[in-house]
Protein backbone atom coordinates (compact mmCIF):
# COMPACT_ATOMS: atom_id res chain seq x y z
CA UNK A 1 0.00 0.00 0.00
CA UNK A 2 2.47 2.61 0.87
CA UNK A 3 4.85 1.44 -2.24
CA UNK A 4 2.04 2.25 -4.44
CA UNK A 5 1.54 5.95 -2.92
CA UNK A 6 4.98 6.48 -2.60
CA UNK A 7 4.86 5.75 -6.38
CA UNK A 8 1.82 8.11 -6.99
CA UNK A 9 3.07 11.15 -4.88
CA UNK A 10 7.16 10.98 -4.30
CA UNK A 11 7.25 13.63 -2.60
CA UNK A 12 8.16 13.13 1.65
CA UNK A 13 7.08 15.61 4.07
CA UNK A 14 10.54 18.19 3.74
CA UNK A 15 9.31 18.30 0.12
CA UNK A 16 5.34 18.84 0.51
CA UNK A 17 6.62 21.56 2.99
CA UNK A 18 8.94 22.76 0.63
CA UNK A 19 6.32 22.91 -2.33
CA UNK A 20 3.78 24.38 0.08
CA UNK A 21 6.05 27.03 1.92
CA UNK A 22 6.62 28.13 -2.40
CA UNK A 23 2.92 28.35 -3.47
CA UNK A 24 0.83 28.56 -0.19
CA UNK A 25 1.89 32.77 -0.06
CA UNK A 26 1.77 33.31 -3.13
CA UNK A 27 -2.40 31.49 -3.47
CA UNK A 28 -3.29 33.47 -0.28
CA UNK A 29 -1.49 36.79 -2.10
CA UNK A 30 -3.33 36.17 -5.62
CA UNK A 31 -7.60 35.78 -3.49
CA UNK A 32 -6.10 38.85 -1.30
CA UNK A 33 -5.14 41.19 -4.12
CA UNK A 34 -7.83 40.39 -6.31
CA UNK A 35 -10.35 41.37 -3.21
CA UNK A 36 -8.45 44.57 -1.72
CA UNK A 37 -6.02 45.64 -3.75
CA UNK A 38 -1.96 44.90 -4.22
CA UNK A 39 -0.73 46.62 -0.44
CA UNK A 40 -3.24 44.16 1.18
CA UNK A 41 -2.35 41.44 -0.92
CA UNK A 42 1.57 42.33 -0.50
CA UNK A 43 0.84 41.98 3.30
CA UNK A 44 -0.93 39.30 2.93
CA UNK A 45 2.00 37.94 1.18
CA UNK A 46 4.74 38.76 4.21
CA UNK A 47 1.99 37.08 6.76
CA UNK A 48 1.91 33.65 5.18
CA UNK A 49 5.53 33.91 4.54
CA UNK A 50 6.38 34.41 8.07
CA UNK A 51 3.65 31.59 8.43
CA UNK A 52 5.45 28.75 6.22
CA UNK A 53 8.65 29.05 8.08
CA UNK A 54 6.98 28.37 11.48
CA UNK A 55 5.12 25.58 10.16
CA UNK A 56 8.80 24.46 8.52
CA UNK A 57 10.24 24.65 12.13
CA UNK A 58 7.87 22.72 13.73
CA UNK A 59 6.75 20.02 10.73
CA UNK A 60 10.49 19.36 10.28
CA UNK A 61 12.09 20.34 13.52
CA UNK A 62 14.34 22.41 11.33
CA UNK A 63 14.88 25.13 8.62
CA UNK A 64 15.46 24.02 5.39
CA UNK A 65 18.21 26.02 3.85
CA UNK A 66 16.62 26.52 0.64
CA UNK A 67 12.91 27.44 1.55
CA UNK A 68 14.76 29.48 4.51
CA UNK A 69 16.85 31.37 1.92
CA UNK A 70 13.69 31.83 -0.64
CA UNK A 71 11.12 33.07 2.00
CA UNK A 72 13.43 35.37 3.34
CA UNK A 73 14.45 36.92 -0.51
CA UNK A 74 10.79 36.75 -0.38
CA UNK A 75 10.17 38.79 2.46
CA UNK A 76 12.58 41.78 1.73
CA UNK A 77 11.27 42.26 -1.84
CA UNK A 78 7.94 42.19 0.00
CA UNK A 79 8.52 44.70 1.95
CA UNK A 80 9.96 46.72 -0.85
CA UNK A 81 6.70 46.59 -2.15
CA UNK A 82 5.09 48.08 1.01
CA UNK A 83 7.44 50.85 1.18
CA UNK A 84 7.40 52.01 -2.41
CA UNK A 85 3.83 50.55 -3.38
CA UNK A 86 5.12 49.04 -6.47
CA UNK A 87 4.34 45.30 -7.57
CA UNK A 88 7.39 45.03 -9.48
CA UNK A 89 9.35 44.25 -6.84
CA UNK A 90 7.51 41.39 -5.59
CA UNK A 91 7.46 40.36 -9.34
CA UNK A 92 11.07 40.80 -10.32
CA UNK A 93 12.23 38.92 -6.86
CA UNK A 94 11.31 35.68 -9.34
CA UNK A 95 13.51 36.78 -12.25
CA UNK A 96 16.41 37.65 -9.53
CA UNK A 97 16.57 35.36 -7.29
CA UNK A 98 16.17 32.00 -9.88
CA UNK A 99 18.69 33.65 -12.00
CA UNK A 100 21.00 33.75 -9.02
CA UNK A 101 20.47 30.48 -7.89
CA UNK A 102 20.46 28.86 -11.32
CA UNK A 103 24.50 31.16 -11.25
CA UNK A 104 25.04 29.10 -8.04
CA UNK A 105 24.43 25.85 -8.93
CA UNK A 106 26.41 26.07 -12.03
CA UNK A 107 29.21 27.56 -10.39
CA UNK A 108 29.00 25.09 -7.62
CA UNK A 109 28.82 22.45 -10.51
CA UNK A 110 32.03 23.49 -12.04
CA UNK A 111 34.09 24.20 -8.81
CA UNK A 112 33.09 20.66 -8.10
CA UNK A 113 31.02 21.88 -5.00
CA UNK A 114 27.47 20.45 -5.43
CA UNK A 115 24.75 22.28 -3.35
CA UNK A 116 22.14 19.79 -3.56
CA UNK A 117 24.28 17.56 -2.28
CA UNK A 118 25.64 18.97 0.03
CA UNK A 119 22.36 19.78 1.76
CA UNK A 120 20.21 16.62 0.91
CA UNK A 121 22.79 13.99 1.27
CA UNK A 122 21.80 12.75 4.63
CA UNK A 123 18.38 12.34 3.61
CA UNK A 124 18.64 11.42 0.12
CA UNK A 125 21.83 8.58 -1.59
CA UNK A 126 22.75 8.86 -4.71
CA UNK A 127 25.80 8.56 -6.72
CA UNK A 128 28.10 11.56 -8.19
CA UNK A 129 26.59 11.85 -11.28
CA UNK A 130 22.85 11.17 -10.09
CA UNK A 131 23.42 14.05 -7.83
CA UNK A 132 25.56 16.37 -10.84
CA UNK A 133 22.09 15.57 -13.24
CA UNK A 134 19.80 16.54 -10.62
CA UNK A 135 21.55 19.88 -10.14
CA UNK A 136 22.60 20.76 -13.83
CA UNK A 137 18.96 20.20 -14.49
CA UNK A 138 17.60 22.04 -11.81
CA UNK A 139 19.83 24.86 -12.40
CA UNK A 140 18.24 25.11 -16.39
CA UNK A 141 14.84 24.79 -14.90
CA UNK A 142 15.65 27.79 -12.96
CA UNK A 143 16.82 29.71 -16.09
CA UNK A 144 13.67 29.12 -18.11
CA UNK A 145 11.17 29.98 -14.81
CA UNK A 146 13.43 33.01 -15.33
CA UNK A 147 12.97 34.07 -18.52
CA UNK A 148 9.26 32.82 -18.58
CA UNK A 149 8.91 34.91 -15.36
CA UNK A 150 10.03 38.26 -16.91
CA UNK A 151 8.27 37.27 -20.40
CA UNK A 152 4.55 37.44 -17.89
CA UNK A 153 6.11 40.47 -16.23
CA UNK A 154 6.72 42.66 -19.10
CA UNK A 155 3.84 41.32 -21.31
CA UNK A 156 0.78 42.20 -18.59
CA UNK A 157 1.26 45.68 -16.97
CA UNK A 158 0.16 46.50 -13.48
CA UNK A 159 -2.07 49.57 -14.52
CA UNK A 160 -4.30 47.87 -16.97
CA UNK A 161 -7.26 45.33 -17.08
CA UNK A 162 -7.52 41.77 -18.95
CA UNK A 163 -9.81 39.62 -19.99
CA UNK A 164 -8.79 36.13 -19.09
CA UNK A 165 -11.50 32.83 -18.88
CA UNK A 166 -13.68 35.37 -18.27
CA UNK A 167 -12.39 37.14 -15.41
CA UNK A 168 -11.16 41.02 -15.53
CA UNK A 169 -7.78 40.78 -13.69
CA UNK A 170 -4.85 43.30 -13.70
CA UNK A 171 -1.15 42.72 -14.48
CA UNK A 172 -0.46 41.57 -10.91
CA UNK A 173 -3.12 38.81 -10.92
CA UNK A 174 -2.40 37.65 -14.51
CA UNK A 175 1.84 37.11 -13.14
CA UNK A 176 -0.04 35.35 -9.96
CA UNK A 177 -2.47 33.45 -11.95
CA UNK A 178 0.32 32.24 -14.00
CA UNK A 179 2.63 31.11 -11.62
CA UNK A 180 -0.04 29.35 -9.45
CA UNK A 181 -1.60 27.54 -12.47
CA UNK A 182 1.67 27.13 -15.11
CA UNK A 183 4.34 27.11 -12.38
CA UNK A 184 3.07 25.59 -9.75
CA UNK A 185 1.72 22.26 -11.34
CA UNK A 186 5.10 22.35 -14.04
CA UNK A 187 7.50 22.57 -10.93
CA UNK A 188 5.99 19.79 -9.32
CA UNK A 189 5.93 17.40 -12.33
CA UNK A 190 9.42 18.09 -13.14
CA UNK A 191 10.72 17.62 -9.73
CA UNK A 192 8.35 14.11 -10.21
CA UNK A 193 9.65 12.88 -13.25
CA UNK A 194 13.32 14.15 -12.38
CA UNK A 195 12.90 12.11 -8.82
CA UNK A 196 11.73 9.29 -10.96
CA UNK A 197 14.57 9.30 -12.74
CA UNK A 198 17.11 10.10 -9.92
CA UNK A 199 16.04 6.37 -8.28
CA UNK A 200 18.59 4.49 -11.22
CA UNK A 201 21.06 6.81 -9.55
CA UNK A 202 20.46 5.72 -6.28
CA UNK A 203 23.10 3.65 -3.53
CA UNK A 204 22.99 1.72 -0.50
CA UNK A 205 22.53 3.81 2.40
CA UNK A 206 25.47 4.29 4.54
CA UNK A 207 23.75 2.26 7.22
CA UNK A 208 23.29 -0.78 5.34
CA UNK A 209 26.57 -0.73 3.89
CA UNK A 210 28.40 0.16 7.81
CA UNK A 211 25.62 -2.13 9.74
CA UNK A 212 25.08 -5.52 7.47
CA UNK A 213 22.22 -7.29 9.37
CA UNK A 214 23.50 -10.71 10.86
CA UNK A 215 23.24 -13.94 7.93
CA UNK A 216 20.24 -15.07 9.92
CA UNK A 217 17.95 -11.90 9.92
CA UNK A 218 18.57 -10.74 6.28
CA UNK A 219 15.51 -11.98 5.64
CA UNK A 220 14.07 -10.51 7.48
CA UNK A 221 13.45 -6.37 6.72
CA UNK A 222 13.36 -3.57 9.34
CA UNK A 223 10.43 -1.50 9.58
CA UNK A 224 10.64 1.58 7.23
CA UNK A 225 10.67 3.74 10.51
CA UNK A 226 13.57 1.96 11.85
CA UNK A 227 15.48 1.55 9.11
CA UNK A 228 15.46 5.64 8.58
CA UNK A 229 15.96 6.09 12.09
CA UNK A 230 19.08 4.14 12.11
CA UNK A 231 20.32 5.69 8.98
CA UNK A 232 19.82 9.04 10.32
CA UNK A 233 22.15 8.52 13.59
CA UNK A 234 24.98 6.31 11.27
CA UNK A 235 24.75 9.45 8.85
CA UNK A 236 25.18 11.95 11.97
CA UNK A 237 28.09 9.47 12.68
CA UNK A 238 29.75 9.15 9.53
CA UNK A 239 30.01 12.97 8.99
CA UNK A 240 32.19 13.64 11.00
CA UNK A 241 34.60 11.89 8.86
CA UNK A 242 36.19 13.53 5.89
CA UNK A 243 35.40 10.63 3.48
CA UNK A 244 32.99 8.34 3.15
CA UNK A 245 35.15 5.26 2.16
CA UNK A 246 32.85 2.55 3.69
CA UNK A 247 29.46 3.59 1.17
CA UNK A 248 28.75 0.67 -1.20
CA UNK A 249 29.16 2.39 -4.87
C-alpha cells in the first residue's frame, strides 16, 4: 500500500513543505489582491511567509536552507513593495533570485562543489553523477522559470485590465495566476519525473553498507521507521569523517 503511494506522490514531508512554503503565499497573495487591492495582498504575502517558516520549524524540527533562503528573498522584496507601493518588486524577486540560484548551482557544478548535495545527502543517496544531473537540471529549470517569469512580467502591466476565462484581472493577478496555475503544477511534475529518474542513480545507504544485518535476519526487513531512524544517527556518525570510504558504490 504505501509502495504504491509512494509511487503516486514521491514527494516526503521536507518536500510537501517545501512545495507548500513556495505556493501557499503566493495562493493566499493572488484571493487577497484580487479582493483589496496589491498593499493588502503584498501583506498578505509577508503574513503567510512568516507563516510557512513556522510551520517548517515545527513540521520538520528544522529550517530548510533553501525554503529558509527563498522566504526570506521573499520577504525583503515584499517589503519593498510596502514601502514604495510598487508590484514590481515582488514580481522581479522571481527573475532575480532563480537567475541567481540557477549562477550558483552552475558555479557550484564546475568548482566541483554540489549544493544539492551537500544539503540533501543525509536524507537522500545517490551517486556523483545522479546528484551532478539533478543539479545541472535544476539549475536550467531555474533559467527558463526566469525568462518565462520576466516574459509574464513585461507582457501584462500592473495599470491595466484583462480579460482572461472570463475574469477582468490586472497585471499583478495575470503574473499570480500564472505562476499558481503554469508554475506551480510544471514545478511539481518536473521535480516528479526528475525524482523518478534520480532512483537508477540511487546507492545503498550508509547504514546498510556500515551495519550488514547478521546472515540469519537478512531476511528478514526492518520496519521503514527503523530503518530511517538508524540511517539518520549512522549518517550523523559518519560525517564527522572527511570521506565516506565505507558507502557501497
Amino acid at each position: 500500500m504505501k509502495s504504491g503511494l509512494r509511487r503516486l506522490y514521491p514527494f516526503n514531508a521536507e518536500q510537501t513543505v517545501n512545495i507548500m512554503s513556495e505556493f501557499g503565499p503566493l495562493i493566499t497573495m493572488f484571493i487577497v489582491n484580487a479582493a483589496y487591492g496589491i498593499t493588502v495582498g503584498t501583506y498578505a504575502l509577508l503574513i503567510t511567509t512568516v507563516v510557512a517558516i513556522v510551520v517548517m520549524r515545527i513540521v520538520l524540527k528544522r529550517l530548510p536552507a533553501f525554503p529558509l533562503i527563498a522566504s526570506s528573498v521573499t520577504l525583503a522584496f515584499g517589503a519593498l513593495t510596502i514601502i514604495t507601493k510598487d508590484p514590481m518588486w515582488v514580481q522581479i524577486k522571481v527573475t532575480i533570485f532563480n537567475s541567481m540560484f540557477a549562477i550558483f548551482l552552475f558555479a557550484g557544478l564546475w568548482l566541483n562543489k554540489n549544493f544539492f548535495k551537500y544539503v540533501f545527502e543525509k536524507t537522500f543517496h545517490y551517486t556523483q553523477e545522479g546528484w551532478d544531473r539533478f543539479t545541472w537540471s535544476f539549475g536550467w529549470f531555474f533559467v527558463f522559470t526566469a525568462v518565462a517569469n520576466e516574459l509574464v512580467r513585461l507582457t501584462f502591466k500592473d495599470d491595466q485590465i484583462y480579460s482572461l476565462f472570463g475574469f477582468q484581472m490586472d497585471g499583478v493577478n495575470v503574473w499570480i495566476l500564472f505562476k499558481i496555475a503554469l508554475i506551480m503544477p510544471l514545478s511539481g511534475l518536473y521535480a516528479y519525473l526528475l525524482t523518478r529518474q534520480m532512483q537508477k542513480h540511487r546507492i545503498n545507504e550508509p547504514a546498510d553498507a556500515a551495519h550488514p544485518l547478521p546472515p540469519a535476519t537478512t531476511a528478514h526487513k526492518r520496519p521503514h521507521a527503523a530503518e530511517f531512524a538508524q540511517a539518520f544517527v549512522d549518517q550523523r556518525q559518519l560525517s564527522a569523517t572527511p570521506t565516506r570510504s565505507n558507502r557501497v558504490p
